[in-house]
N, C-alpha and C. Protein backbone atom coordinates (compact mmCIF):
# COMPACT_ATOMS: atom_id res chain seq x y z
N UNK A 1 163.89 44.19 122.62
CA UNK A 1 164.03 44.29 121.20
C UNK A 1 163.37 45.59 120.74
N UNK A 2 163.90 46.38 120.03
CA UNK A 2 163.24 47.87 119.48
C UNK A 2 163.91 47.56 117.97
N UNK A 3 163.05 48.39 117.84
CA UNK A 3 163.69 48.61 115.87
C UNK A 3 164.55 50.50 116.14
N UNK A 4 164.49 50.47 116.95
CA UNK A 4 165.98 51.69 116.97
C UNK A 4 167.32 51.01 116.87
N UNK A 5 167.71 49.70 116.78
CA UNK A 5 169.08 49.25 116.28
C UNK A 5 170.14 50.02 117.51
N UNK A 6 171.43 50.18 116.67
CA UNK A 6 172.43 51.30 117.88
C UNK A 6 172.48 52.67 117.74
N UNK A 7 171.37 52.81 117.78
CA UNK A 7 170.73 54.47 117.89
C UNK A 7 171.13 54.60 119.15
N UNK A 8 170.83 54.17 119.94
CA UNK A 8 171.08 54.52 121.28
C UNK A 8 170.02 55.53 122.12
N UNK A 9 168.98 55.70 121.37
CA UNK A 9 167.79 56.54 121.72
C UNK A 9 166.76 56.53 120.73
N UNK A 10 165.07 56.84 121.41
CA UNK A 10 164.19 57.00 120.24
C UNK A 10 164.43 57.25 118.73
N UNK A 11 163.77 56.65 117.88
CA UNK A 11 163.76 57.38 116.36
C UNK A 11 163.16 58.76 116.72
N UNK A 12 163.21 59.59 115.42
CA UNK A 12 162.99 60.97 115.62
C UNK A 12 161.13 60.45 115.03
N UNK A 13 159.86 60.89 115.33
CA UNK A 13 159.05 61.05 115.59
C UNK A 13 158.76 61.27 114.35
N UNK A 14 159.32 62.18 113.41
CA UNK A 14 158.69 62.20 112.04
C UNK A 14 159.98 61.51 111.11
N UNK A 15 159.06 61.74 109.78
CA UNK A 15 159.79 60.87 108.88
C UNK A 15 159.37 59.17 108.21
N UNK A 16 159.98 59.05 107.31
CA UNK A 16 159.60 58.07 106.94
C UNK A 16 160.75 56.94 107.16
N UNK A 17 159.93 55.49 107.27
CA UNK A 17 160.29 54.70 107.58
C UNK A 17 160.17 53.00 106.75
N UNK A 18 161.22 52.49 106.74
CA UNK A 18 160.46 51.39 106.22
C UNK A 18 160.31 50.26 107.24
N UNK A 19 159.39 49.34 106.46
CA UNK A 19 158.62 48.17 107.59
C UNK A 19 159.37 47.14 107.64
N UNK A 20 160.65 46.89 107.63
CA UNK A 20 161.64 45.96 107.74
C UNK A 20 162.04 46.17 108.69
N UNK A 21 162.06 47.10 109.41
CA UNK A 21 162.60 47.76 111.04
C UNK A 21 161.61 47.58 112.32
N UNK A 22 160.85 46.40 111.82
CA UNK A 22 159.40 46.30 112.79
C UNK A 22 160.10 45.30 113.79
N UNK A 23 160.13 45.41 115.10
CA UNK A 23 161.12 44.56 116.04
C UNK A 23 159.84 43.67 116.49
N UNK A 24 158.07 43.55 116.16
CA UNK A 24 157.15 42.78 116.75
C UNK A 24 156.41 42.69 115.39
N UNK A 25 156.06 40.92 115.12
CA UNK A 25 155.74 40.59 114.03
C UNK A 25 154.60 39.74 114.67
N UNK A 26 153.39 39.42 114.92
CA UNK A 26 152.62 38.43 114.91
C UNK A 26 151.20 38.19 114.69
N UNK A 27 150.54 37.16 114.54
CA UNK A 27 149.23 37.27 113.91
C UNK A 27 148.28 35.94 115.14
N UNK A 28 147.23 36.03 114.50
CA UNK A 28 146.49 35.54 115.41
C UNK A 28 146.87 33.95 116.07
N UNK A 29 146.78 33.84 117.19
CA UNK A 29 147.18 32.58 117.64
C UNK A 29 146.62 31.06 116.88
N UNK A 30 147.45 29.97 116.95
CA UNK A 30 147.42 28.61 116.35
C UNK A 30 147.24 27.94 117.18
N UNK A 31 146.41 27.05 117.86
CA UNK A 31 146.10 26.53 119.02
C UNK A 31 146.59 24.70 119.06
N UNK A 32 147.56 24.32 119.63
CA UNK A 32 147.42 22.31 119.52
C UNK A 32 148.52 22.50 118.71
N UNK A 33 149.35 23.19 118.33
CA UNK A 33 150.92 22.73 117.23
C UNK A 33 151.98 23.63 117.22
N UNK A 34 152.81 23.27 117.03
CA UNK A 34 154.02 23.59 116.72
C UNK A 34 154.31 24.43 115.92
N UNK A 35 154.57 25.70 115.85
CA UNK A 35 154.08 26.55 114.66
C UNK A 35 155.41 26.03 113.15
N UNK A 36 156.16 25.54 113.43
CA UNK A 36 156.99 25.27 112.71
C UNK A 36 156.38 23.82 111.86
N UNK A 37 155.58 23.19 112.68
CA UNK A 37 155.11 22.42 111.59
C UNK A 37 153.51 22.25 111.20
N UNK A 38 153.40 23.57 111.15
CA UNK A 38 152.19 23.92 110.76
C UNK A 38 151.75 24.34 109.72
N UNK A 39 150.63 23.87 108.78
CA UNK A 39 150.66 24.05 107.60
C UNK A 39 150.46 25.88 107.07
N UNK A 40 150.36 26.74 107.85
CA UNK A 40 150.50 27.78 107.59
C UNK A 40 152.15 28.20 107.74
N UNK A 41 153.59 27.43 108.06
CA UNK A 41 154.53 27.84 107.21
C UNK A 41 154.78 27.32 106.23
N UNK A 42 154.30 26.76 105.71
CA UNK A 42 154.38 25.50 104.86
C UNK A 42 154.10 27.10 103.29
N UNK A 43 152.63 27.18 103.83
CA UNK A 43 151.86 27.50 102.31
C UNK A 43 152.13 29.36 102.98
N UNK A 44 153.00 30.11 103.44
CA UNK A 44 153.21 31.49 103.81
C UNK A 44 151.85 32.37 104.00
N UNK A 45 151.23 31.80 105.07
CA UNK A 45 150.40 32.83 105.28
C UNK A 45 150.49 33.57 106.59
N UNK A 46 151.63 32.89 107.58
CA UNK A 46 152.28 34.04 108.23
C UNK A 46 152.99 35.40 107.94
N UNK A 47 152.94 36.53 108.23
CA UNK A 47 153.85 37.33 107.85
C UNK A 47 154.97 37.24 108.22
N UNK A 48 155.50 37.74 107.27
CA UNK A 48 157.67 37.97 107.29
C UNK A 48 157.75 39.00 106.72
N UNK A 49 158.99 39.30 106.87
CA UNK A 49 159.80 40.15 106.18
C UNK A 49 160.74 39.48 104.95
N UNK A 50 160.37 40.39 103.99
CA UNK A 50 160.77 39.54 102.72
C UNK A 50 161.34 40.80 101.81
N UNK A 51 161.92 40.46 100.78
CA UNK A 51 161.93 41.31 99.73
C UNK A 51 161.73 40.88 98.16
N UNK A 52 161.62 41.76 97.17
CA UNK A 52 161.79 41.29 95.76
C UNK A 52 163.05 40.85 95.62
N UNK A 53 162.93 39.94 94.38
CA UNK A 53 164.94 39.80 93.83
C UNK A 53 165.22 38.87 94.91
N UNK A 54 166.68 38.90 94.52
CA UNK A 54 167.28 37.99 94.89
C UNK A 54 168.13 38.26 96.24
N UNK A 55 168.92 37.87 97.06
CA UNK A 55 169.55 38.21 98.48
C UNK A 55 170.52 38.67 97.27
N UNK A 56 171.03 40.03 98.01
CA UNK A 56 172.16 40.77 97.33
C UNK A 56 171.98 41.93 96.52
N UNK A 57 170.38 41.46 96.07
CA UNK A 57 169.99 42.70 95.15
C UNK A 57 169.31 43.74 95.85
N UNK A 58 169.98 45.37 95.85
CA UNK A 58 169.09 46.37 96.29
C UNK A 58 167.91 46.48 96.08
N UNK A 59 167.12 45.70 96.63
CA UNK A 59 165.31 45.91 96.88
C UNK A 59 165.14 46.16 98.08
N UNK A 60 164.21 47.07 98.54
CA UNK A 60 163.85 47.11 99.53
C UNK A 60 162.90 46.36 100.80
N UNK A 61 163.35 45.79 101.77
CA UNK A 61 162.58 44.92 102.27
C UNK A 61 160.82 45.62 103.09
N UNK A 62 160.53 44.28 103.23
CA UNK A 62 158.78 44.71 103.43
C UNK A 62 158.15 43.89 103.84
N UNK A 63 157.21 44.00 104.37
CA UNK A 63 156.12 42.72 105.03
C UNK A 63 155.41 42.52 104.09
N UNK A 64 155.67 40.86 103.99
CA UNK A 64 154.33 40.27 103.23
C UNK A 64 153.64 39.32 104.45
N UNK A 65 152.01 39.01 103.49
CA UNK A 65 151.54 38.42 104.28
C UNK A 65 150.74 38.94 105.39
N UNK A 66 150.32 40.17 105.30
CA UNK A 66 149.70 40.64 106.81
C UNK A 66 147.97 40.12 106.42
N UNK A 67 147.74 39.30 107.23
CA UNK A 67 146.03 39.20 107.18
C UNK A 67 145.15 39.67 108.50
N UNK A 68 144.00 39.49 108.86
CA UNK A 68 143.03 39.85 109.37
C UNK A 68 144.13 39.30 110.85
N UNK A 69 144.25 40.39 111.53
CA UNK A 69 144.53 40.41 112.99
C UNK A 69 146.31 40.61 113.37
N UNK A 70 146.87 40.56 111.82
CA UNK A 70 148.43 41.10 112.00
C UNK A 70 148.42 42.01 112.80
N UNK A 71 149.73 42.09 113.77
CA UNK A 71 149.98 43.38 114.10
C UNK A 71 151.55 43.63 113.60
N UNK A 72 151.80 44.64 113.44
CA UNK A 72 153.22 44.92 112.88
C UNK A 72 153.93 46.02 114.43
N UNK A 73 154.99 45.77 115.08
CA UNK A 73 155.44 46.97 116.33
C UNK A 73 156.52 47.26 115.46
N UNK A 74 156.40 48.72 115.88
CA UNK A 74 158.00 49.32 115.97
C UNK A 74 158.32 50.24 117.03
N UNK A 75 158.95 50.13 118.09
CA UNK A 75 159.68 50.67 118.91
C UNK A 75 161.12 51.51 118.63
N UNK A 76 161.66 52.71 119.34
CA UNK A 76 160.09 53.03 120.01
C UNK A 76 160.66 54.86 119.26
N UNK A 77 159.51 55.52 119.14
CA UNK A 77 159.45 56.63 118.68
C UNK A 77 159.56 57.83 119.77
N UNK A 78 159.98 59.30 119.18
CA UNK A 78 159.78 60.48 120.22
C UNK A 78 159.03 61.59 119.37
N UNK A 79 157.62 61.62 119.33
CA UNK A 79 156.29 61.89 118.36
C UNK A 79 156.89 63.16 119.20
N UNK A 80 156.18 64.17 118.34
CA UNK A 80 156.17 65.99 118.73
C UNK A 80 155.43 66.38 117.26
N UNK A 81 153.91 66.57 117.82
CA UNK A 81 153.26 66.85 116.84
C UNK A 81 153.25 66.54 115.70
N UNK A 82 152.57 65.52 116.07
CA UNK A 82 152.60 64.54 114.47
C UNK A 82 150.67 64.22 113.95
N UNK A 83 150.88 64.78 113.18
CA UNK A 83 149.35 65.10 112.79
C UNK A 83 149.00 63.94 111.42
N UNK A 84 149.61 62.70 111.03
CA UNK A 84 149.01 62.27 109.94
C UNK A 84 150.36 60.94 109.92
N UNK A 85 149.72 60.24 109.17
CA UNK A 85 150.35 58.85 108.48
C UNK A 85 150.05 58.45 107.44
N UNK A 86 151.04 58.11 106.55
CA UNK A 86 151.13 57.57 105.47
C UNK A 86 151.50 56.36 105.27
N UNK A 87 151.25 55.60 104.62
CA UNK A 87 151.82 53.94 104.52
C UNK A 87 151.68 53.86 103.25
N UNK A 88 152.35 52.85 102.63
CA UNK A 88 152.83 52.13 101.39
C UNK A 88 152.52 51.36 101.30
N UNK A 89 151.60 50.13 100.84
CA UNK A 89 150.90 48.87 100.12
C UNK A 89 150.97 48.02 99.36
N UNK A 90 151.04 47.32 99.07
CA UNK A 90 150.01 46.46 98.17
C UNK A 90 149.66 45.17 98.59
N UNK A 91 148.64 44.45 97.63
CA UNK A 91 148.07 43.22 97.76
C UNK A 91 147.06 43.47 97.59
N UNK A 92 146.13 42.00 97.64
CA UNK A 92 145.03 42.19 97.53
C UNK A 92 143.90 41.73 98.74
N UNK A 93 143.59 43.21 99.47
CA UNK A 93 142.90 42.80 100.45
C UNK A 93 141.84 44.16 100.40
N UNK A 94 141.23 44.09 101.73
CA UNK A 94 140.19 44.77 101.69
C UNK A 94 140.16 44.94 102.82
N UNK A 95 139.90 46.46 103.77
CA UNK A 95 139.94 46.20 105.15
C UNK A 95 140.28 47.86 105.54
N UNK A 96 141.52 47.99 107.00
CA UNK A 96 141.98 48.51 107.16
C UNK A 96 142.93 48.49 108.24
N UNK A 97 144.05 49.15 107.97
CA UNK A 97 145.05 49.46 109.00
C UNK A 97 144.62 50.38 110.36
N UNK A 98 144.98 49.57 111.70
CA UNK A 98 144.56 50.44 112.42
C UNK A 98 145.62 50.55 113.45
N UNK A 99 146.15 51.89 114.01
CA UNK A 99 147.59 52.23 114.12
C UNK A 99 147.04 52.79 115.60
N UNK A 100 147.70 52.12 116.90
CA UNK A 100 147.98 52.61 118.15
C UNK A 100 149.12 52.22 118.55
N UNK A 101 149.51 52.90 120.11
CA UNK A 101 151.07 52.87 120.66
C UNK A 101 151.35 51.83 121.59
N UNK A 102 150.37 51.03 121.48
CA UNK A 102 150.40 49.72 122.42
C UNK A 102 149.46 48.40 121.26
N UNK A 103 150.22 47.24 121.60
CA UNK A 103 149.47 46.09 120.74
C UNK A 103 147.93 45.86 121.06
N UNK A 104 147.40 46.31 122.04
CA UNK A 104 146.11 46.06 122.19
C UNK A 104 145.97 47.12 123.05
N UNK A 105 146.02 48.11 122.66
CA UNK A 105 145.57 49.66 123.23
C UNK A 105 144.43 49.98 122.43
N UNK A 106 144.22 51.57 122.43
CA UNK A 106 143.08 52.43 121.64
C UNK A 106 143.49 52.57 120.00
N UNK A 107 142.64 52.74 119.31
CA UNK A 107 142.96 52.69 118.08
C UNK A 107 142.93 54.22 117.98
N UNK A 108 144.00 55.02 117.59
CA UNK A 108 144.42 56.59 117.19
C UNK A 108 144.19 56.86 115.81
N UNK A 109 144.03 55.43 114.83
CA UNK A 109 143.78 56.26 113.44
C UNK A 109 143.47 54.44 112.64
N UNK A 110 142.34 55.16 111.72
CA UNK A 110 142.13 54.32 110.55
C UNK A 110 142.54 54.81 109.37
N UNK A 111 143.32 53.48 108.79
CA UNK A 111 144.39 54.05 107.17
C UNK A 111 143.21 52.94 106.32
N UNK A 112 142.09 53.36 105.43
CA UNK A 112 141.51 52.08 104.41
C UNK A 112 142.40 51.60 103.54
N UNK A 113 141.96 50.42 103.82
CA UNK A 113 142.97 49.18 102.22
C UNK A 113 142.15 48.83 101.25
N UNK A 114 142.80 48.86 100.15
CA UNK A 114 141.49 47.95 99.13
C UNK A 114 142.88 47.70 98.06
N UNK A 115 142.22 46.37 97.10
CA UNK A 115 143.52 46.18 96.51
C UNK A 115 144.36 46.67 95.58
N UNK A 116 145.65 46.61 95.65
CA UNK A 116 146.34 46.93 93.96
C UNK A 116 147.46 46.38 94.11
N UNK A 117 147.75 46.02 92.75
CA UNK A 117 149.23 45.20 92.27
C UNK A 117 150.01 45.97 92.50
N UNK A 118 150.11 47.60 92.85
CA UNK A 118 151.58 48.21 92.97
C UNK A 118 151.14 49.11 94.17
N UNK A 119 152.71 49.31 94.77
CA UNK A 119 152.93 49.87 95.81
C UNK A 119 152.12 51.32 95.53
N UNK A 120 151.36 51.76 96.78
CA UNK A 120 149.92 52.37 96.98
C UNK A 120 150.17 53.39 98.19
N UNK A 121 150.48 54.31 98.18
CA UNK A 121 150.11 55.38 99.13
C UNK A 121 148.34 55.46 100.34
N UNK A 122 148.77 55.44 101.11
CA UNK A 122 147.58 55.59 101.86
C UNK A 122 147.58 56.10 103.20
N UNK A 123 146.39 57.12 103.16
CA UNK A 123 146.93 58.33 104.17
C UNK A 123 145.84 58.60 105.32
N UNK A 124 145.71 59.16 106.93
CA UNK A 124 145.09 59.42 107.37
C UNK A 124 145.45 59.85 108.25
N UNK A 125 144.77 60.89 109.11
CA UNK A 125 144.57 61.78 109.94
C UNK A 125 145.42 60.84 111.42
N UNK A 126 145.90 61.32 112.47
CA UNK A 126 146.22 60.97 113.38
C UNK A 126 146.20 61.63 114.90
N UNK A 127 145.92 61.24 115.72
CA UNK A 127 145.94 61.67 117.41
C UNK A 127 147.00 60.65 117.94
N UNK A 128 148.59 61.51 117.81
CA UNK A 128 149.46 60.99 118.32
C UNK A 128 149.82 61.90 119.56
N UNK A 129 149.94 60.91 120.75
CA UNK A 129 150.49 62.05 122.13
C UNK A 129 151.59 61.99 121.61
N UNK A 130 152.59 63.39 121.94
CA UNK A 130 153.46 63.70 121.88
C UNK A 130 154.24 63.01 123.17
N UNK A 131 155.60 62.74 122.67
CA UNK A 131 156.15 61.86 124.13
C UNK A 131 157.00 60.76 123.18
N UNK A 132 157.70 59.61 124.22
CA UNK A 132 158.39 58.53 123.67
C UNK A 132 157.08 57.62 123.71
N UNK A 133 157.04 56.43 122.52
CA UNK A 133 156.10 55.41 122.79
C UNK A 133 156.10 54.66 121.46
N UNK A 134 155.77 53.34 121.58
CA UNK A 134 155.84 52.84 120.01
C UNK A 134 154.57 52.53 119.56
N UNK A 135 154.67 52.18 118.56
CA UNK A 135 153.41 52.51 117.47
C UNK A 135 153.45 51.09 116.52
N UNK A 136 152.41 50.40 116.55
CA UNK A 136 151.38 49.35 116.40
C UNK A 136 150.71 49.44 115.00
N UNK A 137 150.55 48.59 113.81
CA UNK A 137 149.46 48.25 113.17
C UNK A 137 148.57 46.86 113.14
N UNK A 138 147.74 47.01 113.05
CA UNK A 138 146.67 46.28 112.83
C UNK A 138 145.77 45.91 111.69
N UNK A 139 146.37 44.90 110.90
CA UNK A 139 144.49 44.83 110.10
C UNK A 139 143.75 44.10 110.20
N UNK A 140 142.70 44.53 110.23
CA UNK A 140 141.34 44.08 110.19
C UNK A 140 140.51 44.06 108.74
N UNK A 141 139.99 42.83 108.47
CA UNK A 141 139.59 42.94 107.04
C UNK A 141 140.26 41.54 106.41
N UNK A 142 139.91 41.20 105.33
CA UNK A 142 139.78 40.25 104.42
C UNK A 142 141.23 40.14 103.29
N UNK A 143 141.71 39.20 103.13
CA UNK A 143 142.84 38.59 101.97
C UNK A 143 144.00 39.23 102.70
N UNK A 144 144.74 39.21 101.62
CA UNK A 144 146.46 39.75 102.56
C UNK A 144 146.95 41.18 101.84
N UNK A 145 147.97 41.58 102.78
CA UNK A 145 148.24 42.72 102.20
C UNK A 145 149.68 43.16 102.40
N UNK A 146 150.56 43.62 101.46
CA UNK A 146 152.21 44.07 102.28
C UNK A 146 152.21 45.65 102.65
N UNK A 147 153.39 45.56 103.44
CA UNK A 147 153.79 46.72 103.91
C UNK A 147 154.96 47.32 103.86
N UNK A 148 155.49 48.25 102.92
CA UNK A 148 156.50 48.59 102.44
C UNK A 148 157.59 49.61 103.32
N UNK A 149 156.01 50.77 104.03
CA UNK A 149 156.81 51.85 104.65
C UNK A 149 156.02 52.36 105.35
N UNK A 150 156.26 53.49 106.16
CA UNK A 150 155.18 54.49 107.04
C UNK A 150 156.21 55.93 107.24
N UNK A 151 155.51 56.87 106.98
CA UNK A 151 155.67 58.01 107.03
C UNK A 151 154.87 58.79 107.91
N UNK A 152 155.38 59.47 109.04
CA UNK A 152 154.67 60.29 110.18
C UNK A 152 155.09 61.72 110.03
N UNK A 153 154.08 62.71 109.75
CA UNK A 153 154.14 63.90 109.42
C UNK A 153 153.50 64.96 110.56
């Protein structure tokens, strides 16, 4: 599963992106149940992919729901000097995004969160190897938060 669709090869390395194209969605393990009848789908504190409006209406889709230990994948990229990241927000949490090329690899960059009701720019420095490889978020930190987009510059 990659979020390159029938590309038929890596995304291009820069550019922006939105977080509806994330092909790895999951959060910290539920131990003894069935996740389907577990009261965390019940009351949505798993993440999904969701949008505003209604099915049909041009909104753009986005992750809601990311809490303390989400990871969001997207596969798979071809980075060539990519010096920075940007992401798109909101909610109300507190914490931060932390972005490597493997789900439990090295952490290459911290993006801080803190809350707001509208979609939120948030930017930081990056040590991306140049090469094919996909790219991972993480938060760490308190309440929930969505994810609209990411931009690699």
């Amino acid at each position: 599963m990659t979020s390159c669709g029938l590309n038929g090869k890596p995304l291009t390395g820069k550019g922006e992106y939105p977080a509806h194209i994330a092909c790895n969605l999951f959060s910290k393990t539920i131990k003894n149940t069935h996740p389907f009848h577990h009261e965390s789908w019940i009351d949505g504190r798993f993440p999904k992919i969701t949008q505003d409006g209604r099915d049909g209406d041009e909104e753009p889709g986005y992750i809601v729901n990311i809490r303390d230990g989400t990871i969001a994948g997207f596969k798979y990229f071809d980075f060539d000097n990519v010096k920075s990241v940007t992401i798109k927000t909101r909610g109300y949490a507190r914490g931060h995004l932390e972005v490597k090329t493997s789900w439990d690899g090295d952490v290459i960059a911290q993006i801080p969160i803190d809350s707001s009701n509208i979609w939120k720019e948030r930017y930081a420095d990056i040590n991306l190897p140049d090469g094919v490889h996909p790219l991972y978020f993480e938060f760490k930190g308190t309440g929930g938060v969505s994810l609209l987009s990411f931009k690699l510059e």
